[in-house]
PDB file of N, CA and C in Angstrom:
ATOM      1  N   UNK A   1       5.495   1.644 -13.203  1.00  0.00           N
ATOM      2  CA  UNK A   1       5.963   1.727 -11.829  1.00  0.00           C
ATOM      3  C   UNK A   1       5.474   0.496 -11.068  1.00  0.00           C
ATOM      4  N   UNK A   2       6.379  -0.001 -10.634  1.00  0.00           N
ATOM      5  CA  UNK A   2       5.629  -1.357  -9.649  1.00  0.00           C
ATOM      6  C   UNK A   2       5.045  -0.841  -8.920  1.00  0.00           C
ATOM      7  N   UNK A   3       3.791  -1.748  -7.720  1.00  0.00           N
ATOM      8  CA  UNK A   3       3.288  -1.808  -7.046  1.00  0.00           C
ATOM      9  C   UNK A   3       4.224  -2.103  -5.824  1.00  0.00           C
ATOM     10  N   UNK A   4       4.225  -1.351  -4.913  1.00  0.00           N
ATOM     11  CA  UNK A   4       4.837  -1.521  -3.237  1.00  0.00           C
ATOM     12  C   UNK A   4       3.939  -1.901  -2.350  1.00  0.00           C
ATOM     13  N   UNK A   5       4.453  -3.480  -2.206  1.00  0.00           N
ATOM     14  CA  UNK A   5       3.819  -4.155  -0.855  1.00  0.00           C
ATOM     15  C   UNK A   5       4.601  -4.594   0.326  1.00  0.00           C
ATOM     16  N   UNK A   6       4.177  -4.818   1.237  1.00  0.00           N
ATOM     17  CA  UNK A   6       4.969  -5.236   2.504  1.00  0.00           C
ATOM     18  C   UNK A   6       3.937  -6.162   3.095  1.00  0.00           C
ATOM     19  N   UNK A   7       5.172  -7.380   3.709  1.00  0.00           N
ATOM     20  CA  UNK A   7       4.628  -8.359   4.693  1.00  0.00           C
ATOM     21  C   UNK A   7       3.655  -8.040   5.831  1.00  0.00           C
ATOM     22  N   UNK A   8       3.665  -8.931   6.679  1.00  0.00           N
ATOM     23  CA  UNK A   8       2.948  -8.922   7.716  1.00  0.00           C
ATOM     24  C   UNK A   8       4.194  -8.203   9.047  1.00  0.00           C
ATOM     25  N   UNK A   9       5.759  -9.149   8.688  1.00  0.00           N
ATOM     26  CA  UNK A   9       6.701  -8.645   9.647  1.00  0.00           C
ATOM     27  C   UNK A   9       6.858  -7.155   9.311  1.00  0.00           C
ATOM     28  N   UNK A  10       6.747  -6.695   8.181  1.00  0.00           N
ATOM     29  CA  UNK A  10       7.216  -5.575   7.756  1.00  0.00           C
ATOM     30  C   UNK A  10       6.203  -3.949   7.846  1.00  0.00           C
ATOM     31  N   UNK A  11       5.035  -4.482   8.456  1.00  0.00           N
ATOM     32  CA  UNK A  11       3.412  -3.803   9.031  1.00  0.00           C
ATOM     33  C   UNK A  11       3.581  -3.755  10.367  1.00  0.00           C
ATOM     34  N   UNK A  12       4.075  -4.732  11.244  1.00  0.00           N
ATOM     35  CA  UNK A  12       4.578  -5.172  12.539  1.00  0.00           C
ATOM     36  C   UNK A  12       5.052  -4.212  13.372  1.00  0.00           C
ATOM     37  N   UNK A  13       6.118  -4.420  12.024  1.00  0.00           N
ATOM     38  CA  UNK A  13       7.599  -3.266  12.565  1.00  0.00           C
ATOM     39  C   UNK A  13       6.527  -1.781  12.530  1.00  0.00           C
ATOM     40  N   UNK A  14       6.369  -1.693  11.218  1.00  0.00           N
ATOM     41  CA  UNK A  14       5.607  -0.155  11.251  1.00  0.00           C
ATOM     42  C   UNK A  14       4.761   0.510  12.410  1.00  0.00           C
ATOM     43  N   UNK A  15       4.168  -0.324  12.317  1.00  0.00           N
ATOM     44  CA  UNK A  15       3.147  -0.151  13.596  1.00  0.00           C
ATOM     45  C   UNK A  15       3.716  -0.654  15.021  1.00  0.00           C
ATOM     46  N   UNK A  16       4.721  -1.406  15.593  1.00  0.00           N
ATOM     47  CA  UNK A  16       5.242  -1.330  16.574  1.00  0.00           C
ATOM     48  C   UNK A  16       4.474  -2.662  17.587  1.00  0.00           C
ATOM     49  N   UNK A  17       4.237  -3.582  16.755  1.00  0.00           N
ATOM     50  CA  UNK A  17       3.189  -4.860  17.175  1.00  0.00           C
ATOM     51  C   UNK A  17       3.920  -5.672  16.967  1.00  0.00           C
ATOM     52  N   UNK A  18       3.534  -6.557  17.643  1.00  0.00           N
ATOM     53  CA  UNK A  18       4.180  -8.275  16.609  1.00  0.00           C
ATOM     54  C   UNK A  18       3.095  -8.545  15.653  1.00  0.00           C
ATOM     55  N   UNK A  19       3.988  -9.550  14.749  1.00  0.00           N
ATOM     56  CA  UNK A  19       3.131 -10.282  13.460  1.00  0.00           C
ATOM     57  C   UNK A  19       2.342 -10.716  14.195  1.00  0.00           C
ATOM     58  N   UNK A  20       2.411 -11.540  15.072  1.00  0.00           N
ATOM     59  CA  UNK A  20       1.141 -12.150  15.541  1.00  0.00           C
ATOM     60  C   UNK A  20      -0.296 -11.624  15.612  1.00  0.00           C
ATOM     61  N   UNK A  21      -0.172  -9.616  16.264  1.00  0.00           N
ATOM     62  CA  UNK A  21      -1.238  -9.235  16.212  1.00  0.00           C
ATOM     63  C   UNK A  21      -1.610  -8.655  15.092  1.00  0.00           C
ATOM     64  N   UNK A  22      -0.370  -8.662  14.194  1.00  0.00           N
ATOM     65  CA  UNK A  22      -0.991  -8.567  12.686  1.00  0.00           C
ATOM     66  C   UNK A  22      -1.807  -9.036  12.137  1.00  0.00           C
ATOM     67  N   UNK A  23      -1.928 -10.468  12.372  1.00  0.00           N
ATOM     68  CA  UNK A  23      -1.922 -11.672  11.843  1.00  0.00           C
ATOM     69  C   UNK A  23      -3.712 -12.159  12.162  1.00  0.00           C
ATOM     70  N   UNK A  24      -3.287 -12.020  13.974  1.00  0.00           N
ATOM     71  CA  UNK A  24      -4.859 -12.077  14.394  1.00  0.00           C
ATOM     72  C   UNK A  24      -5.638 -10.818  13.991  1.00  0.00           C
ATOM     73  N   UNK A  25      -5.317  -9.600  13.769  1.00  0.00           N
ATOM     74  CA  UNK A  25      -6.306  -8.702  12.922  1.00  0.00           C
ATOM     75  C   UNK A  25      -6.684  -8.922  11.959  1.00  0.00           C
ATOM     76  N   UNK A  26      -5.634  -9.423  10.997  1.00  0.00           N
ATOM     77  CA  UNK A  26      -6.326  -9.856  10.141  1.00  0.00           C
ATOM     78  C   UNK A  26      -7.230 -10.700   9.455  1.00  0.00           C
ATOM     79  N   UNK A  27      -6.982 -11.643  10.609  1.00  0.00           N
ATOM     80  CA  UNK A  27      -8.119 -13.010  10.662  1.00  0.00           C
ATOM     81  C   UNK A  27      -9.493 -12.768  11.195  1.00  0.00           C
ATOM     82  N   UNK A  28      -9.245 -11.568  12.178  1.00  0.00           N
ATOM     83  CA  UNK A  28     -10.774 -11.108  12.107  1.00  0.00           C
ATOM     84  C   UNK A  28     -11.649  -9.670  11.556  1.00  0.00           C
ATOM     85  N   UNK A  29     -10.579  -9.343  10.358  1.00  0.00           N
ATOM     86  CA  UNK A  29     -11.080  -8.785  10.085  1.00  0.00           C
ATOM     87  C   UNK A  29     -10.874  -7.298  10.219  1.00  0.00           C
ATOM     88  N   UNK A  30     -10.242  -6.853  10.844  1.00  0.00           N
ATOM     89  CA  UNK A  30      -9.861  -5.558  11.391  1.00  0.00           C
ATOM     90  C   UNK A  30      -8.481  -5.120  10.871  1.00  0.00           C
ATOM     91  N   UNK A  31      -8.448  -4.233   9.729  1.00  0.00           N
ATOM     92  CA  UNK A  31      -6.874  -3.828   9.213  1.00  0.00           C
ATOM     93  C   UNK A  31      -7.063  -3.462   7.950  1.00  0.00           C
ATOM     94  N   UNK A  32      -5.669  -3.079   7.507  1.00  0.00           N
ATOM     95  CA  UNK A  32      -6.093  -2.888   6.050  1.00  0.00           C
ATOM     96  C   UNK A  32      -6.269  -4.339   5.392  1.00  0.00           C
ATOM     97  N   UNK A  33      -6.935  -4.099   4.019  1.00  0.00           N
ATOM     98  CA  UNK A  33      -7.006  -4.576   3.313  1.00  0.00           C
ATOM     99  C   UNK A  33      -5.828  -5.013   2.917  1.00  0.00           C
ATOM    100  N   UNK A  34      -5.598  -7.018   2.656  1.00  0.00           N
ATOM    101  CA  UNK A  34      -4.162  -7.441   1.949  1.00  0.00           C
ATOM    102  C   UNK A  34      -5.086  -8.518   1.089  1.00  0.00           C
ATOM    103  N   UNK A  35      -3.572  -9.508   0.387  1.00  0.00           N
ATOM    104  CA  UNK A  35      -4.064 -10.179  -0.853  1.00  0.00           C
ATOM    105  C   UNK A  35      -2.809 -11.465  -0.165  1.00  0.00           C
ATOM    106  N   UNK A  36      -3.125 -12.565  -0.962  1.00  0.00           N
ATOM    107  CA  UNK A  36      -2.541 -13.658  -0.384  1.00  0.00           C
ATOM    108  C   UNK A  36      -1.344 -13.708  -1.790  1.00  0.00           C
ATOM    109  N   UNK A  37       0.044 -13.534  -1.739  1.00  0.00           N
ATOM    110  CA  UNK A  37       0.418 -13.718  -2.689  1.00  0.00           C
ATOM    111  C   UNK A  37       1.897 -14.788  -2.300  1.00  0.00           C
ATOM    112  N   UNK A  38       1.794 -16.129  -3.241  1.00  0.00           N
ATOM    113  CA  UNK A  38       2.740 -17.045  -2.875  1.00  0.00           C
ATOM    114  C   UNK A  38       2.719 -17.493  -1.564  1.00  0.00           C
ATOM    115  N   UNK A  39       1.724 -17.496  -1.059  1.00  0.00           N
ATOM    116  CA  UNK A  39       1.125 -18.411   0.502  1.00  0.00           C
ATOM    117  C   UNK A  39       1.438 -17.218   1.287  1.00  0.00           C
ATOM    118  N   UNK A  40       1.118 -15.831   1.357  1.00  0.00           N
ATOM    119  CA  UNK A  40       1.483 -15.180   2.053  1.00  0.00           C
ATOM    120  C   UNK A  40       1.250 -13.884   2.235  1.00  0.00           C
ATOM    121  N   UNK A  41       0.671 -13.232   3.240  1.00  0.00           N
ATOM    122  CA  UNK A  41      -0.432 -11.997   2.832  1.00  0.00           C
ATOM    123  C   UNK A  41       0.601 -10.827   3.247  1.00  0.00           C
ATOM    124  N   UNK A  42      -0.149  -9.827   1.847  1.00  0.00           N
ATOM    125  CA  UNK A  42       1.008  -8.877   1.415  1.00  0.00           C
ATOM    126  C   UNK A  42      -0.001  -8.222   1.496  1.00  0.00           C
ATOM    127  N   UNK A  43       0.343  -6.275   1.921  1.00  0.00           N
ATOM    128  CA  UNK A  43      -0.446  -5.674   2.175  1.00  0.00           C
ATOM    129  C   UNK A  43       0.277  -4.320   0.919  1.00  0.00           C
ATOM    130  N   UNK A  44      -0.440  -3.705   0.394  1.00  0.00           N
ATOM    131  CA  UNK A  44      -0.253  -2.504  -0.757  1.00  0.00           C
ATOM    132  C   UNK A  44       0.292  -1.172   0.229  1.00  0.00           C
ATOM    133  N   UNK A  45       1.186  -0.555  -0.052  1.00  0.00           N
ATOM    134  CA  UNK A  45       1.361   0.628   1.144  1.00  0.00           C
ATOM    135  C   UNK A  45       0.414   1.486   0.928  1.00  0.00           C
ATOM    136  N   UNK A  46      -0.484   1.351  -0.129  1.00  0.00           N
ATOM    137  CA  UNK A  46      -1.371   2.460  -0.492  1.00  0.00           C
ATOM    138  C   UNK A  46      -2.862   2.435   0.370  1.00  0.00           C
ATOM    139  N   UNK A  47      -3.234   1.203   0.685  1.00  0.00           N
ATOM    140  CA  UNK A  47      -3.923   0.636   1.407  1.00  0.00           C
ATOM    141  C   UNK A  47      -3.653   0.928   2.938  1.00  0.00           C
ATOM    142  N   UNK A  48      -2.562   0.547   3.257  1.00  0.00           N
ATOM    143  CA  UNK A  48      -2.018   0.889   4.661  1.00  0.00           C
ATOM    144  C   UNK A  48      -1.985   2.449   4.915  1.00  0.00           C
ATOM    145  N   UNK A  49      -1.765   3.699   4.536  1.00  0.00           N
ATOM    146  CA  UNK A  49      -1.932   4.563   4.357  1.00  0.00           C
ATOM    147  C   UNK A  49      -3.261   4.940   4.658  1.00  0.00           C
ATOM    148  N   UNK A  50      -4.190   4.618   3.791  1.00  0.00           N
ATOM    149  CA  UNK A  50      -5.820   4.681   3.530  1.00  0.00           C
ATOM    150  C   UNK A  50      -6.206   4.665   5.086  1.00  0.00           C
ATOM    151  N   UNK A  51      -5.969   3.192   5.439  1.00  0.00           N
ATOM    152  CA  UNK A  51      -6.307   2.351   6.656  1.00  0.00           C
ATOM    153  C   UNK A  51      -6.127   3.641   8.017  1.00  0.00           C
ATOM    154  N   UNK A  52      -4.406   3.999   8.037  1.00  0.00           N
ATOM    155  CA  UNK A  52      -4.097   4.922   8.693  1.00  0.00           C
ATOM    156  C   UNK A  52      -5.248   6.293   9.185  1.00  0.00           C
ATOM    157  N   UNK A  53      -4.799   6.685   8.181  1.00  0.00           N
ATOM    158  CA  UNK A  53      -5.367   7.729   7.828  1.00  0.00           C
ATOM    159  C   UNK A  53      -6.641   7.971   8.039  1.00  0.00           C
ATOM    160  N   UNK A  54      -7.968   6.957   7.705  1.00  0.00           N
ATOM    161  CA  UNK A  54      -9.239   6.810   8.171  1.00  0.00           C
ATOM    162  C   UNK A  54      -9.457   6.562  10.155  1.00  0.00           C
ATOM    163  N   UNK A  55      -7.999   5.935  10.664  1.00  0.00           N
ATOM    164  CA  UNK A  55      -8.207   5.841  11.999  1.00  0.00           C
ATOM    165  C   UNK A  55      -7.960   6.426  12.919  1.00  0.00           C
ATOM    166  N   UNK A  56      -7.236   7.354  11.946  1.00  0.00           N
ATOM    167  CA  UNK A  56      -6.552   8.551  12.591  1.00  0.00           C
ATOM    168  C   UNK A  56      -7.431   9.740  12.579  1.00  0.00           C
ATOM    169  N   UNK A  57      -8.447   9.778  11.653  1.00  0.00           N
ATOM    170  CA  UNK A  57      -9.074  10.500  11.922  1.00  0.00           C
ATOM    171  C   UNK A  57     -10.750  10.382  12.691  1.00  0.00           C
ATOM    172  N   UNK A  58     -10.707   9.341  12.860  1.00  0.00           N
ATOM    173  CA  UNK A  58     -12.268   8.820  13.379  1.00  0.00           C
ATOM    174  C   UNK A  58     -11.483   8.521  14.911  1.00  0.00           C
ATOM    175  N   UNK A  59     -10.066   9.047  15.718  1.00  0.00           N
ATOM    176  CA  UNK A  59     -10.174   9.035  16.924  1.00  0.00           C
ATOM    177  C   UNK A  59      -9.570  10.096  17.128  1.00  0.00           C
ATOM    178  N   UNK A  60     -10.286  10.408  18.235  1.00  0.00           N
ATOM    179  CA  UNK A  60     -10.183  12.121  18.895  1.00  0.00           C
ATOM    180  C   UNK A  60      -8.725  11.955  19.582  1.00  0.00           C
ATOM    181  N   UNK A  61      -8.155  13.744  19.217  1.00  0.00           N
ATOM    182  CA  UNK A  61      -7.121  13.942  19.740  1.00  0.00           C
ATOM    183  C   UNK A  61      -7.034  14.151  21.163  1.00  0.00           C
ATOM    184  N   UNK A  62      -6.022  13.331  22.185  1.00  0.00           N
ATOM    185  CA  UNK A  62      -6.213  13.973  23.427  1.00  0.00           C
ATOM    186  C   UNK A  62      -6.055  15.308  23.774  1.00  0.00           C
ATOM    187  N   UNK A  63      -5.334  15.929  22.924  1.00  0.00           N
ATOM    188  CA  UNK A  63      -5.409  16.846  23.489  1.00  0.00           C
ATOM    189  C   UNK A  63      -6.708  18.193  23.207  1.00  0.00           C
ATOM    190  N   UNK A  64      -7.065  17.469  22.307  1.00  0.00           N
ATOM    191  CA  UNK A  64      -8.496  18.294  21.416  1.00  0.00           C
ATOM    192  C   UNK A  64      -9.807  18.204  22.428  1.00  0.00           C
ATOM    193  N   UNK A  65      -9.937  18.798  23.245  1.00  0.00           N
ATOM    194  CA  UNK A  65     -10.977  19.163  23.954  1.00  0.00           C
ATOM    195  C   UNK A  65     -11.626  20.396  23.997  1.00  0.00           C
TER     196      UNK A  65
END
């Protein structure tokens, strides 16, 4: 089974950002985990998921009081 990755435009879209703040997260550090492949950082959906998922749960629901 291949591996499913997506761009930086294609994380963007997901998340509802521009590449740009893709781009600067990722330069400092803050995001999922990607890999540089053919001059160009590709992120694993499995990773993005992970990422999700850990931030989603380490912030409180508003309406959870």
């Amino acid at each position: 089974m291949p591996t499913a990755f997506i761009d930086t435009n294609d994380l963007a879209a997901r998340w509802g950002v521009s590449a740009r703040t893709v781009s600067d997260r990722r330069y400092r550090g803050v995001g999922p985990r990607h890999c540089q492949l053919v001059g160009a950082a590709r992120y694993l959906i499995s990773d993005i998921e992970d990422f999700e998922a850990a931030r989603l749960a380490a912030s409180p629901h508003p309406l959870a009081r």
